[in-house]
C-alpha atoms as a PDB file:
ATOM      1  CA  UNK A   1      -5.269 145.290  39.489  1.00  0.00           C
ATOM      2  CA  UNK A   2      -4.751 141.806  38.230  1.00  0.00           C
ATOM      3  CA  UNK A   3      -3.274 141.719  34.629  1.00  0.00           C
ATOM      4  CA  UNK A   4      -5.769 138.988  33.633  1.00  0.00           C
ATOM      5  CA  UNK A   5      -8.462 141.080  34.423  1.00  0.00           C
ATOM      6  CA  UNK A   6      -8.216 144.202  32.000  1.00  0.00           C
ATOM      7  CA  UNK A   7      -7.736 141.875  28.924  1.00  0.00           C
ATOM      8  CA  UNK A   8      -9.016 138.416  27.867  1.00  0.00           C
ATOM      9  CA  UNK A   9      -5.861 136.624  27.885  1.00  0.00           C
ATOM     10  CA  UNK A  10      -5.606 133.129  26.107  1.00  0.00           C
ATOM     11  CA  UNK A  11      -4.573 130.183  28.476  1.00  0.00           C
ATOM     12  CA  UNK A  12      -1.995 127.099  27.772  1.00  0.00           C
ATOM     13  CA  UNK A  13      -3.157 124.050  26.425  1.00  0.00           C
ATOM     14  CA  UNK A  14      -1.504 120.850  26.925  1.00  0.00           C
ATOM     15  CA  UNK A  15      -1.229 117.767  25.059  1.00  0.00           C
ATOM     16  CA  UNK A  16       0.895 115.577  27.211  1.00  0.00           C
ATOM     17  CA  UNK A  17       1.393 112.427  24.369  1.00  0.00           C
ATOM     18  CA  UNK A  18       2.862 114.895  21.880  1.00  0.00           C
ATOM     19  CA  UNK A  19       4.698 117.023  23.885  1.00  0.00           C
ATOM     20  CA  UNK A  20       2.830 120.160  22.697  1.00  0.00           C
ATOM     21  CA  UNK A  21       0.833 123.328  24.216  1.00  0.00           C
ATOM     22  CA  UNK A  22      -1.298 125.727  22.143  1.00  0.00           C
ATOM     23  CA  UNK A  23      -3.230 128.610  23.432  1.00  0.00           C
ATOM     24  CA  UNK A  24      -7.189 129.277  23.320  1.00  0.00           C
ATOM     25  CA  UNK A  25      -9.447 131.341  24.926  1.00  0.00           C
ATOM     26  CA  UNK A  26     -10.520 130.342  28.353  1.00  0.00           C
ATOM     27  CA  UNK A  27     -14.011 128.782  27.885  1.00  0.00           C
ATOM     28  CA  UNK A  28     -15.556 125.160  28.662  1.00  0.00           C
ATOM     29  CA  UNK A  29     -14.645 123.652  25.286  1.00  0.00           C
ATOM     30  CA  UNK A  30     -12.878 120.718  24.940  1.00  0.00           C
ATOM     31  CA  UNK A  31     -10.173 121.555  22.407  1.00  0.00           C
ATOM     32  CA  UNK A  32      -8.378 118.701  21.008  1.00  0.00           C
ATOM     33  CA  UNK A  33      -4.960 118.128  19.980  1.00  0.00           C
ATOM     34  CA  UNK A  34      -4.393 119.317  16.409  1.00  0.00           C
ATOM     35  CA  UNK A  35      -2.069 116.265  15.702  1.00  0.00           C
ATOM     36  CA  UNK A  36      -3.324 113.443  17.618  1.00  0.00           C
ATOM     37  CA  UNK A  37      -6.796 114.788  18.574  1.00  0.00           C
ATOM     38  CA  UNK A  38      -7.043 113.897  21.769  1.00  0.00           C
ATOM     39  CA  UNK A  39      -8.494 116.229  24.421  1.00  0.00           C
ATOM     40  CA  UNK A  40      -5.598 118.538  25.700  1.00  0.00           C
ATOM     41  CA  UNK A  41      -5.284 119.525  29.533  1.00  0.00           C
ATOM     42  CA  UNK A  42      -5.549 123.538  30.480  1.00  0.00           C
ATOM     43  CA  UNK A  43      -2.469 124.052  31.735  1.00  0.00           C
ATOM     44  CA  UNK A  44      -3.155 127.801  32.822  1.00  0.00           C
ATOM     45  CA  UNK A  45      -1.977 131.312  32.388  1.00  0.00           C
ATOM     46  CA  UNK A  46       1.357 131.262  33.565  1.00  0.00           C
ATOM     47  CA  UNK A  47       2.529 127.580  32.038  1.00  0.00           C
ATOM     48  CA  UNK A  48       6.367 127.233  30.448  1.00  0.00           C
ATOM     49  CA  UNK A  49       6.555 124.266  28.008  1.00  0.00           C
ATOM     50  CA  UNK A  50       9.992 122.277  28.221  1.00  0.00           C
ATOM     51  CA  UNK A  51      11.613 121.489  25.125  1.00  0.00           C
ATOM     52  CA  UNK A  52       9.787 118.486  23.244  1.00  0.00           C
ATOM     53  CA  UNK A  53      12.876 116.158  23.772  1.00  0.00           C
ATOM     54  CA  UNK A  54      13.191 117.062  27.548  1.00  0.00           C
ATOM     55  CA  UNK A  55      11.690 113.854  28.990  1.00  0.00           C
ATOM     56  CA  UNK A  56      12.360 114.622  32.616  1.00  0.00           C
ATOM     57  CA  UNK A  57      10.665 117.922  32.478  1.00  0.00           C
ATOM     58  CA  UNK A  58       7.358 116.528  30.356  1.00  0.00           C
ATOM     59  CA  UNK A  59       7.225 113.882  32.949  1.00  0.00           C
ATOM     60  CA  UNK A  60       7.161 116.722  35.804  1.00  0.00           C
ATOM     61  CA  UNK A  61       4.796 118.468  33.629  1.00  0.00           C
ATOM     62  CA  UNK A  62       2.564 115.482  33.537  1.00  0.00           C
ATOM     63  CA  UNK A  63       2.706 114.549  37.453  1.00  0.00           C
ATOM     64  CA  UNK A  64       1.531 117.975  37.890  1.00  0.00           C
ATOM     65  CA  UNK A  65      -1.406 118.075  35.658  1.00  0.00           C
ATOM     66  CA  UNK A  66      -2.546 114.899  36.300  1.00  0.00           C
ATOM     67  CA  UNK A  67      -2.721 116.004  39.926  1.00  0.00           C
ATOM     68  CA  UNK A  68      -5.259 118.606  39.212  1.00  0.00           C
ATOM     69  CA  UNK A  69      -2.935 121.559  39.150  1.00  0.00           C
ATOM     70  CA  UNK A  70      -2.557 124.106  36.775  1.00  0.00           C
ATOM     71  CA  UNK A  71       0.311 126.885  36.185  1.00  0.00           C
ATOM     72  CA  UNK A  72      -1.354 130.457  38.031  1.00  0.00           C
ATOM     73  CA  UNK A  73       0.279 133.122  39.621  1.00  0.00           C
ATOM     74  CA  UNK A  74       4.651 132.534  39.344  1.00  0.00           C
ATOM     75  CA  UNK A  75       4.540 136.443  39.144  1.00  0.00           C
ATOM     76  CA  UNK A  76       2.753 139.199  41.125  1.00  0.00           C
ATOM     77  CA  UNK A  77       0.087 140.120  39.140  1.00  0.00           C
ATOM     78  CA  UNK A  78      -1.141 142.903  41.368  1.00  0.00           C
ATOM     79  CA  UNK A  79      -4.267 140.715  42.552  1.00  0.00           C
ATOM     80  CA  UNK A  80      -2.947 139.810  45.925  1.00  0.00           C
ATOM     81  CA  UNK A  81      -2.334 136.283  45.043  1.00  0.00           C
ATOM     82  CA  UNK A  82       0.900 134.399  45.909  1.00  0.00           C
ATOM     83  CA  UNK A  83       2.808 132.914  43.719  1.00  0.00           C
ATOM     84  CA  UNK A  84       2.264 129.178  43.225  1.00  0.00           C
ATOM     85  CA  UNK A  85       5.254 126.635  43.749  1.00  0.00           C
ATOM     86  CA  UNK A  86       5.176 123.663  41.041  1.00  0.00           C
ATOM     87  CA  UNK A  87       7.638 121.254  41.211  1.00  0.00           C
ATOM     88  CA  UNK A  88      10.347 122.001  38.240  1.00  0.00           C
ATOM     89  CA  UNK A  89      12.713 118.600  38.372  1.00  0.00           C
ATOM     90  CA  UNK A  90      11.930 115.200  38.835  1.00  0.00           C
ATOM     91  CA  UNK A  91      13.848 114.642  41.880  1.00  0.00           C
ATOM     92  CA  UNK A  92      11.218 117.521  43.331  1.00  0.00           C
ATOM     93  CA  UNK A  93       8.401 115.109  42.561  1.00  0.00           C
ATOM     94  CA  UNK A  94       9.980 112.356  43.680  1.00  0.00           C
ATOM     95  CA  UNK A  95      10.536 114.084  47.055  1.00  0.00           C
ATOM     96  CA  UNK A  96       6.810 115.254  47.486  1.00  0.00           C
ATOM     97  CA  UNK A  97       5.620 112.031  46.648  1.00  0.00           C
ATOM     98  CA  UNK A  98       7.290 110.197  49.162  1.00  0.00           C
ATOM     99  CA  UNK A  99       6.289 112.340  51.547  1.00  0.00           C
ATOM    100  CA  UNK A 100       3.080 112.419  50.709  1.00  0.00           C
ATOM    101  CA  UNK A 101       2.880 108.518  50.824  1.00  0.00           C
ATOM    102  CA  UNK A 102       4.488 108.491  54.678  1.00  0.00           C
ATOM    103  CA  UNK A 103       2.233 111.314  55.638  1.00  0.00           C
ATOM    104  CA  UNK A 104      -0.945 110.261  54.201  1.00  0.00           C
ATOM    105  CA  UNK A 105      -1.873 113.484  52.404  1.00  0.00           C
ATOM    106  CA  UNK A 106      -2.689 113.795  48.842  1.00  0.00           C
ATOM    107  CA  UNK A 107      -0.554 114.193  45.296  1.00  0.00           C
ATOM    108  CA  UNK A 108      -1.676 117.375  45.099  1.00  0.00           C
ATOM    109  CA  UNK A 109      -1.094 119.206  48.308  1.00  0.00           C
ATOM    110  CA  UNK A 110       2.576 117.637  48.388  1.00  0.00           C
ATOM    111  CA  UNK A 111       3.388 118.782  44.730  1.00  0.00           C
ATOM    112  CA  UNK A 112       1.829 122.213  45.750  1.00  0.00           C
ATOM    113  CA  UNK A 113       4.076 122.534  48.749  1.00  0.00           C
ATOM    114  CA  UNK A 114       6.843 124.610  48.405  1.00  0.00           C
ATOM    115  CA  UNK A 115       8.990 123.014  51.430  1.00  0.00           C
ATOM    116  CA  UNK A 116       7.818 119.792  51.727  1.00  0.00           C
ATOM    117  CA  UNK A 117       9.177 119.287  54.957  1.00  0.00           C
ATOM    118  CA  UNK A 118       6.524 121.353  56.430  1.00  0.00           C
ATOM    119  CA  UNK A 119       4.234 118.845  55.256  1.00  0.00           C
ATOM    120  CA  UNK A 120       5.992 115.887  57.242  1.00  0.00           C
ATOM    121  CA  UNK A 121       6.477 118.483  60.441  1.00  0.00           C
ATOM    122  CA  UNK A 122       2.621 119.325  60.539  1.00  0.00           C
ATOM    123  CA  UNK A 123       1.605 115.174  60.006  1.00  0.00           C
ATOM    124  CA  UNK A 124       3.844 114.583  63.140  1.00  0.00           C
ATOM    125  CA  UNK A 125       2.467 117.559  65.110  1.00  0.00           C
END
């Protein structure tokens, strides 16, 4: 049984200019940031904020969300979903996205891919 299904669970909310997540209930709301007031990204369930001074890992942070993915599923939940690979350095992102400029597939996909060789293997295949 998946743990987010036998309680309503709140889910990360991201404000990527101030370096900040809160969490609200999952529902189609905008929620803005409480300092800046812009609208914050969901960031998902399973999301772990870097320190607010750790540039590098905000910057990963925001290559991932601004690709469209969230932070599901790093631990077995029981729901028979894998855990999700998300990029956790900048030289990761770098890697993915130069492979994902040679291969032609997109941002997401390559930052999604745990081995990104695979992804170059299956473009030359």
């Amino acid at each position: 049984m998946c743990r987010y299904a036998m309680a309503p669970y709140k889910v990360h909310y991201v404000c990527l200019q101030c370096r900040k997540c809160f969490k609200y209930p999952w529902d189609s709301a905008v929620h803005p940031c409480p300092d800046c007031t812009a609208p914050m990204i969901n960031a998902g369930h399973d999301f772990a904020a870097p320190r607010k001074n750790d540039k590098k890992g905000w910057a990963v942070v925001a290559a991932v969300l601004n690709a469209g993915l969230r932070y599901e599923g790093f631990e077995g939940c029981g729901c028979l979903h894998d855990p999700k690979f998300r990029p956790r350095t900048s030289a990761q992102v770098r890697a993915r996205r130069r492979i994902a400029a040679r291969t032609g597939t997109d941002e997401a996909t390559a930052l999604a891919a745990r081995d990104p060789d695979s992804l170059e293997n299956n473009a030359t295949s």
